[in-house]
PDB file of N, CA and C in Angstrom:
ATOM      1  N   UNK A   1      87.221 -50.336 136.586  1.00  0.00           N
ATOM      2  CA  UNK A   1      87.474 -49.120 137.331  1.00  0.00           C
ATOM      3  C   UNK A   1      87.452 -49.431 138.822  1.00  0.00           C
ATOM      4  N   UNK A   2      88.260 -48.550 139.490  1.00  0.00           N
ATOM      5  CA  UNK A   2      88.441 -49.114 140.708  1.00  0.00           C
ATOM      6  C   UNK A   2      87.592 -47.772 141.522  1.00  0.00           C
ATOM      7  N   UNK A   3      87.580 -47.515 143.252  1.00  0.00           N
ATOM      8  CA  UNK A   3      86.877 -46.706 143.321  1.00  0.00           C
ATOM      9  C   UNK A   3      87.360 -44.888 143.253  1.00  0.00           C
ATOM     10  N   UNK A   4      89.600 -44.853 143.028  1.00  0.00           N
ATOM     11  CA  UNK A   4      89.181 -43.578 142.420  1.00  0.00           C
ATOM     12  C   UNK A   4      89.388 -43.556 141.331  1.00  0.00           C
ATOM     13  N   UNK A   5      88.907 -44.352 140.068  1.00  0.00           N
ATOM     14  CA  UNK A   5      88.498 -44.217 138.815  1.00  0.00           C
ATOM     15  C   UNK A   5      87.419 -44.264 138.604  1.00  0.00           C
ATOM     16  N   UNK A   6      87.151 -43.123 138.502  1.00  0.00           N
ATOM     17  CA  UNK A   6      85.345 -43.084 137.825  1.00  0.00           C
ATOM     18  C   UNK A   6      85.653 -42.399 136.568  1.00  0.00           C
ATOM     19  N   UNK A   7      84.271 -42.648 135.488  1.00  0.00           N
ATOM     20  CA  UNK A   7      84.671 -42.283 133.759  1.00  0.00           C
ATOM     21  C   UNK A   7      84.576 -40.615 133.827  1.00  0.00           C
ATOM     22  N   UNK A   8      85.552 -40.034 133.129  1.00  0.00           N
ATOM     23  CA  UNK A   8      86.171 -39.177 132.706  1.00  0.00           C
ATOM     24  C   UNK A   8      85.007 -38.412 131.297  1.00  0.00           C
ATOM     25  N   UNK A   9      84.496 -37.862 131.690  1.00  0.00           N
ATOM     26  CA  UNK A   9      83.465 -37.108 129.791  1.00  0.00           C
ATOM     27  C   UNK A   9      84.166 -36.051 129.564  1.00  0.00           C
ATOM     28  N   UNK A  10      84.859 -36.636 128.307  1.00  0.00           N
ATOM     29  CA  UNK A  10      85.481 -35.021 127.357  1.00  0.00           C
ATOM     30  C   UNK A  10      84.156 -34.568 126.975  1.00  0.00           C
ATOM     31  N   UNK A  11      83.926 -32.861 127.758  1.00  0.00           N
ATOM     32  CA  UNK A  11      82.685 -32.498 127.277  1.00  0.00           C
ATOM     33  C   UNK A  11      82.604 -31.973 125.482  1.00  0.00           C
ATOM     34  N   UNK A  12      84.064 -31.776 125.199  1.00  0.00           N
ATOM     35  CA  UNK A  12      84.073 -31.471 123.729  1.00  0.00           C
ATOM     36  C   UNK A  12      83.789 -32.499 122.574  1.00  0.00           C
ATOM     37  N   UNK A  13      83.798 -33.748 123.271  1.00  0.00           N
ATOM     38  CA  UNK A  13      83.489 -34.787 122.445  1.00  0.00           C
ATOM     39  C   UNK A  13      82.646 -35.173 122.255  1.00  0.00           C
ATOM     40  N   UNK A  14      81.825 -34.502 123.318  1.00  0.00           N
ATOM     41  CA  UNK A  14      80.226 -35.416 123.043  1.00  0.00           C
ATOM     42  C   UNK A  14      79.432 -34.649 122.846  1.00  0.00           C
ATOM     43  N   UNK A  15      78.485 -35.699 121.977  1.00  0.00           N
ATOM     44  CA  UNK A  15      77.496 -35.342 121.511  1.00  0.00           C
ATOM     45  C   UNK A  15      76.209 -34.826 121.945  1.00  0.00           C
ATOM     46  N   UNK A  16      76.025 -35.320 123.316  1.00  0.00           N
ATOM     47  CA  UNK A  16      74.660 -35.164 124.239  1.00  0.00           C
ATOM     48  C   UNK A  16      73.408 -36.349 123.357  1.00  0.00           C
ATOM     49  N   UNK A  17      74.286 -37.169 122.728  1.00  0.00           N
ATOM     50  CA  UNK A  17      73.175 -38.225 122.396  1.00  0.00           C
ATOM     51  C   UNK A  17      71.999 -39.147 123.847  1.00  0.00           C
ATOM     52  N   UNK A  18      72.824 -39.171 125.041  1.00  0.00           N
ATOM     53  CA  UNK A  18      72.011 -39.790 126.011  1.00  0.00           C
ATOM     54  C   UNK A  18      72.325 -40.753 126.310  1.00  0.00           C
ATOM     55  N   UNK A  19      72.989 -41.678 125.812  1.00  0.00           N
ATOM     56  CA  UNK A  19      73.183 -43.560 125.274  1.00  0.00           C
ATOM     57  C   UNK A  19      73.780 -43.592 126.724  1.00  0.00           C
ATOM     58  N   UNK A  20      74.834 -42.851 127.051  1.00  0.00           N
ATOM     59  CA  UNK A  20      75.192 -43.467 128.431  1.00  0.00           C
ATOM     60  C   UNK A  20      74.238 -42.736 129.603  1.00  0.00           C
ATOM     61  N   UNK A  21      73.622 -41.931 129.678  1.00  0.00           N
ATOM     62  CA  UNK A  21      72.542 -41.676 130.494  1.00  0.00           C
ATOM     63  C   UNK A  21      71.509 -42.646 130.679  1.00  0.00           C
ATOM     64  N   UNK A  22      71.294 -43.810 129.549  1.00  0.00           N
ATOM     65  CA  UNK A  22      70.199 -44.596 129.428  1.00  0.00           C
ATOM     66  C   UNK A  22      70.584 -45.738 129.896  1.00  0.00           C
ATOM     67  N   UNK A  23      72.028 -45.706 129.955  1.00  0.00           N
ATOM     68  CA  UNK A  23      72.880 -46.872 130.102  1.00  0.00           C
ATOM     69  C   UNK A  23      73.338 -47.362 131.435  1.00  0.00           C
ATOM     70  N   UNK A  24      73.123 -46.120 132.386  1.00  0.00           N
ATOM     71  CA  UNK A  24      73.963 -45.826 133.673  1.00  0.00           C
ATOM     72  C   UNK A  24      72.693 -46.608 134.789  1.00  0.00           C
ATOM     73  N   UNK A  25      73.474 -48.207 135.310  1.00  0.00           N
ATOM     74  CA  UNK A  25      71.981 -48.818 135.870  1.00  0.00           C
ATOM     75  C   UNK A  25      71.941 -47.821 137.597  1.00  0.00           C
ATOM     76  N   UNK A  26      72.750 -46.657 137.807  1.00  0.00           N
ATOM     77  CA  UNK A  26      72.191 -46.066 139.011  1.00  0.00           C
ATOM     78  C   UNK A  26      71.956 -44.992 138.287  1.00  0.00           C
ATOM     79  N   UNK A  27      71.711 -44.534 137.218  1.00  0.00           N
ATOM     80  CA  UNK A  27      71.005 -43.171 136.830  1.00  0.00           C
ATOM     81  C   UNK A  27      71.992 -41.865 137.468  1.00  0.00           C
ATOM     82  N   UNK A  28      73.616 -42.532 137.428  1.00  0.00           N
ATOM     83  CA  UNK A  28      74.425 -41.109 137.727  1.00  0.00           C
ATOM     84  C   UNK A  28      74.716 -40.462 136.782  1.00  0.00           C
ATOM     85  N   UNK A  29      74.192 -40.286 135.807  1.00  0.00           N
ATOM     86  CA  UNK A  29      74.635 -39.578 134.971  1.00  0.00           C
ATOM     87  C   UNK A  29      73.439 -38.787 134.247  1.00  0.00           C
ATOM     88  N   UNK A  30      73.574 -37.170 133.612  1.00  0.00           N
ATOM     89  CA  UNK A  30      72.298 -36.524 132.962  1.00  0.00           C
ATOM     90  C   UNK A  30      73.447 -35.716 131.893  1.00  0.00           C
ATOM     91  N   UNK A  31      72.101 -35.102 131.063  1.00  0.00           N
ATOM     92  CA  UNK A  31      72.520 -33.837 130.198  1.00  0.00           C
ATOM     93  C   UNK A  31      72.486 -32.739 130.554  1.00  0.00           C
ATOM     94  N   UNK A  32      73.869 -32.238 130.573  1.00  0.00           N
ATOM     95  CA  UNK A  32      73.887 -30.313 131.202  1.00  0.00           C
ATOM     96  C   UNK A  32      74.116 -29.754 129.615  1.00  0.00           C
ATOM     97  N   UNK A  33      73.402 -29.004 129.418  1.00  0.00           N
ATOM     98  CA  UNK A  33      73.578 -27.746 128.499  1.00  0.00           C
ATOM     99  C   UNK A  33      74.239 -26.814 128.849  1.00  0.00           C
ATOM    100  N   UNK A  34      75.274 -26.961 127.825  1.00  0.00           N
ATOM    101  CA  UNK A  34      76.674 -25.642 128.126  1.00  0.00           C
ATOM    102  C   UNK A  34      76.842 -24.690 126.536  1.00  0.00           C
ATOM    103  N   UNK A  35      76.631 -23.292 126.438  1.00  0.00           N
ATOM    104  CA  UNK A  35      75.927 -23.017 125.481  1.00  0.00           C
ATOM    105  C   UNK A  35      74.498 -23.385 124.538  1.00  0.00           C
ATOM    106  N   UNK A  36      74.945 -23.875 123.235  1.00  0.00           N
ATOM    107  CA  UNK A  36      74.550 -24.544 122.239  1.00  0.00           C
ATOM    108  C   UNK A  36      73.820 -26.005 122.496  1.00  0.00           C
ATOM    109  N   UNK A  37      75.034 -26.864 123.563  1.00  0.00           N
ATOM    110  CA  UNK A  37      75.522 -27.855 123.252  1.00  0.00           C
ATOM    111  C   UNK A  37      74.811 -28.455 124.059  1.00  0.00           C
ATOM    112  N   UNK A  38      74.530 -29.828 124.306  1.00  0.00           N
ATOM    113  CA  UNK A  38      74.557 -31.239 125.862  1.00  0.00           C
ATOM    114  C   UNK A  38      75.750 -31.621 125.884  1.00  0.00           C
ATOM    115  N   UNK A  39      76.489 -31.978 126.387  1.00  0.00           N
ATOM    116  CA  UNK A  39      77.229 -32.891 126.977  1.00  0.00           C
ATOM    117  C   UNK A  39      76.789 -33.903 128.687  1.00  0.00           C
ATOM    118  N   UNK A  40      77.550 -34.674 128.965  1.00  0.00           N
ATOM    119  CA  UNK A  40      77.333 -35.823 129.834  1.00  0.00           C
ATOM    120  C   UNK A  40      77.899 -35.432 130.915  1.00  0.00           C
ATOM    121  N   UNK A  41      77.391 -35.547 132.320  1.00  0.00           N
ATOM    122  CA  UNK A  41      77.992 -35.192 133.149  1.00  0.00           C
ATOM    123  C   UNK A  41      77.676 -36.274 134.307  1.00  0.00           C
ATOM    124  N   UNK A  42      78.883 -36.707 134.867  1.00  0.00           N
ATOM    125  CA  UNK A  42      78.738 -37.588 136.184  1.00  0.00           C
ATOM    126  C   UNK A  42      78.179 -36.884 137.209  1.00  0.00           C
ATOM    127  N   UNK A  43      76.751 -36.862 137.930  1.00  0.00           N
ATOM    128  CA  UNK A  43      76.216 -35.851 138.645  1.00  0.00           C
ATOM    129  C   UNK A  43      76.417 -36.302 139.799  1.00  0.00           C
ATOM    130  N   UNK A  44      76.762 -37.942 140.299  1.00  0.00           N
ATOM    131  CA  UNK A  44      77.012 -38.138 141.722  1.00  0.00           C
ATOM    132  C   UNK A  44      78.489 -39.137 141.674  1.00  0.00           C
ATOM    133  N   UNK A  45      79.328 -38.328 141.441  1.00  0.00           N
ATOM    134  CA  UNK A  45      80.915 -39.480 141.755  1.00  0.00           C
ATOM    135  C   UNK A  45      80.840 -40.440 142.776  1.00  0.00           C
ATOM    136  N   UNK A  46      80.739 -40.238 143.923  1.00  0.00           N
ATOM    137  CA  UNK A  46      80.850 -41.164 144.782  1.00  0.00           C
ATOM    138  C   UNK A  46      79.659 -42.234 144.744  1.00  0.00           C
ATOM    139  N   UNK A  47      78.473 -42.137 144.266  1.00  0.00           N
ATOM    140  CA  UNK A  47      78.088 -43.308 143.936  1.00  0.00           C
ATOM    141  C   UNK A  47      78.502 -44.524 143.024  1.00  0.00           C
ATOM    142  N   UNK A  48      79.367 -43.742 141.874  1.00  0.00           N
ATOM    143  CA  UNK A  48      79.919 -44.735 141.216  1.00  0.00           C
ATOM    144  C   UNK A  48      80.301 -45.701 141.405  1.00  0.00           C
ATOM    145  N   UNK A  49      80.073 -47.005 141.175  1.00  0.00           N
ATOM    146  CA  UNK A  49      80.585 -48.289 141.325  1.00  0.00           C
ATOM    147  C   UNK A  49      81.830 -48.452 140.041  1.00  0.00           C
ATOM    148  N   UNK A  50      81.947 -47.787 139.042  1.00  0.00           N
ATOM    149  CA  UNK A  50      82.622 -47.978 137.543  1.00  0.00           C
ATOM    150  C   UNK A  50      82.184 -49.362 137.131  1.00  0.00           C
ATOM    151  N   UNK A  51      80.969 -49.522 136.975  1.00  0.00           N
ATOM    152  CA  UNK A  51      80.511 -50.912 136.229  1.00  0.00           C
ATOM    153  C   UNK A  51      81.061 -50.799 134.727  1.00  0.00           C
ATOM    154  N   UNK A  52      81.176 -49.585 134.023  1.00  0.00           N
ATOM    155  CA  UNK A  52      81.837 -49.076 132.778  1.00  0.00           C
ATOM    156  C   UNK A  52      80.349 -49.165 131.716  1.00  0.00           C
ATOM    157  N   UNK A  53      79.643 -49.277 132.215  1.00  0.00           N
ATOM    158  CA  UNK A  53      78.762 -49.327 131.649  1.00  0.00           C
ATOM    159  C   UNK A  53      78.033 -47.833 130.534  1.00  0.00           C
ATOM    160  N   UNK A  54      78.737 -46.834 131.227  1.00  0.00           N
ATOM    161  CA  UNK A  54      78.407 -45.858 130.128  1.00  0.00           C
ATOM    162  C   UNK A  54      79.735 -45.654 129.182  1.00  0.00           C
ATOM    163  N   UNK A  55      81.084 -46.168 129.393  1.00  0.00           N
ATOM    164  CA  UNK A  55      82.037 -46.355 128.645  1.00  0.00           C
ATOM    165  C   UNK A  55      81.303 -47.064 127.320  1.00  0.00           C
ATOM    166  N   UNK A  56      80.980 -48.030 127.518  1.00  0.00           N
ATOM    167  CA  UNK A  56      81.301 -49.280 126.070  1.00  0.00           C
ATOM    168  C   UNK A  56      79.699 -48.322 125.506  1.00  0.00           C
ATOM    169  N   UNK A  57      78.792 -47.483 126.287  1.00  0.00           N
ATOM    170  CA  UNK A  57      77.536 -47.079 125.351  1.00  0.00           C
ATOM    171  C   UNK A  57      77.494 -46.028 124.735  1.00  0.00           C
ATOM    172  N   UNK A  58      79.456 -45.321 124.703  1.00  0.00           N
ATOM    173  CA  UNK A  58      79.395 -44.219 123.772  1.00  0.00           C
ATOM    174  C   UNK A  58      79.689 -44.040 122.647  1.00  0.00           C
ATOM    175  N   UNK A  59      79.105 -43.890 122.019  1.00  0.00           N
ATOM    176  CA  UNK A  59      79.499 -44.207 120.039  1.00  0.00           C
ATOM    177  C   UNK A  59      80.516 -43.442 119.388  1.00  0.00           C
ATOM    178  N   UNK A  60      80.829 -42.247 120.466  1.00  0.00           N
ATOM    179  CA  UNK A  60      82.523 -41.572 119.929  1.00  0.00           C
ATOM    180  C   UNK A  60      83.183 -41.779 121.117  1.00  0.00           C
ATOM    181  N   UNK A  61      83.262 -42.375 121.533  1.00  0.00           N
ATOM    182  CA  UNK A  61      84.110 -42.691 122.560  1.00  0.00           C
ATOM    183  C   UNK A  61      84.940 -41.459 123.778  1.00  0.00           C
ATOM    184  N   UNK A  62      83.840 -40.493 123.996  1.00  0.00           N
ATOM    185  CA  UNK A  62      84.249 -39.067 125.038  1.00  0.00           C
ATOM    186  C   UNK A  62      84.315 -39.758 126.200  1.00  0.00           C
ATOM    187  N   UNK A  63      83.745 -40.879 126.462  1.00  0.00           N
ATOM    188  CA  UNK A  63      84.420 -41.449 127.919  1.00  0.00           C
ATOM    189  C   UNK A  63      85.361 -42.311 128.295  1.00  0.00           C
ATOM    190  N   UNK A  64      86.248 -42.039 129.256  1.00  0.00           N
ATOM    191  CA  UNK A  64      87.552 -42.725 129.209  1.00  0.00           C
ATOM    192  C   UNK A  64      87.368 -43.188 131.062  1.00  0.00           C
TER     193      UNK A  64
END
């Protein structure tokens, strides 16, 4: 990823399992509750470096 590609969370896809929250080595990323649900949310874009590191730690693959 370059710096304006940062990962993309289909919030319908995910699960709110965490894996890339645990995964993210600057901690940009948390769980927002929308209804029911968690989903993943990039909480600071411009810190992103796109190491892709919460890409390869999602087990349905909602990040692109």
């Amino acid at each position: 990823m370059t710096e304006n590609r940062k990962p993309e969370i289909e919030a319908a896809c995910c699960t709110g399992c965490g894996r890339c929250v645990a995964a993210c080595p600057k901690r940009l990323l948390t769980l927002e509750v929308a209804g029911y649900r968690k989903h993943a949310v990039l909480v600071r874009p411009r810190d992103c470096d796109g190491c892709l590191a919460c890409l390869s730690a999602c087990p349905v693959r909602a990040i692109s």
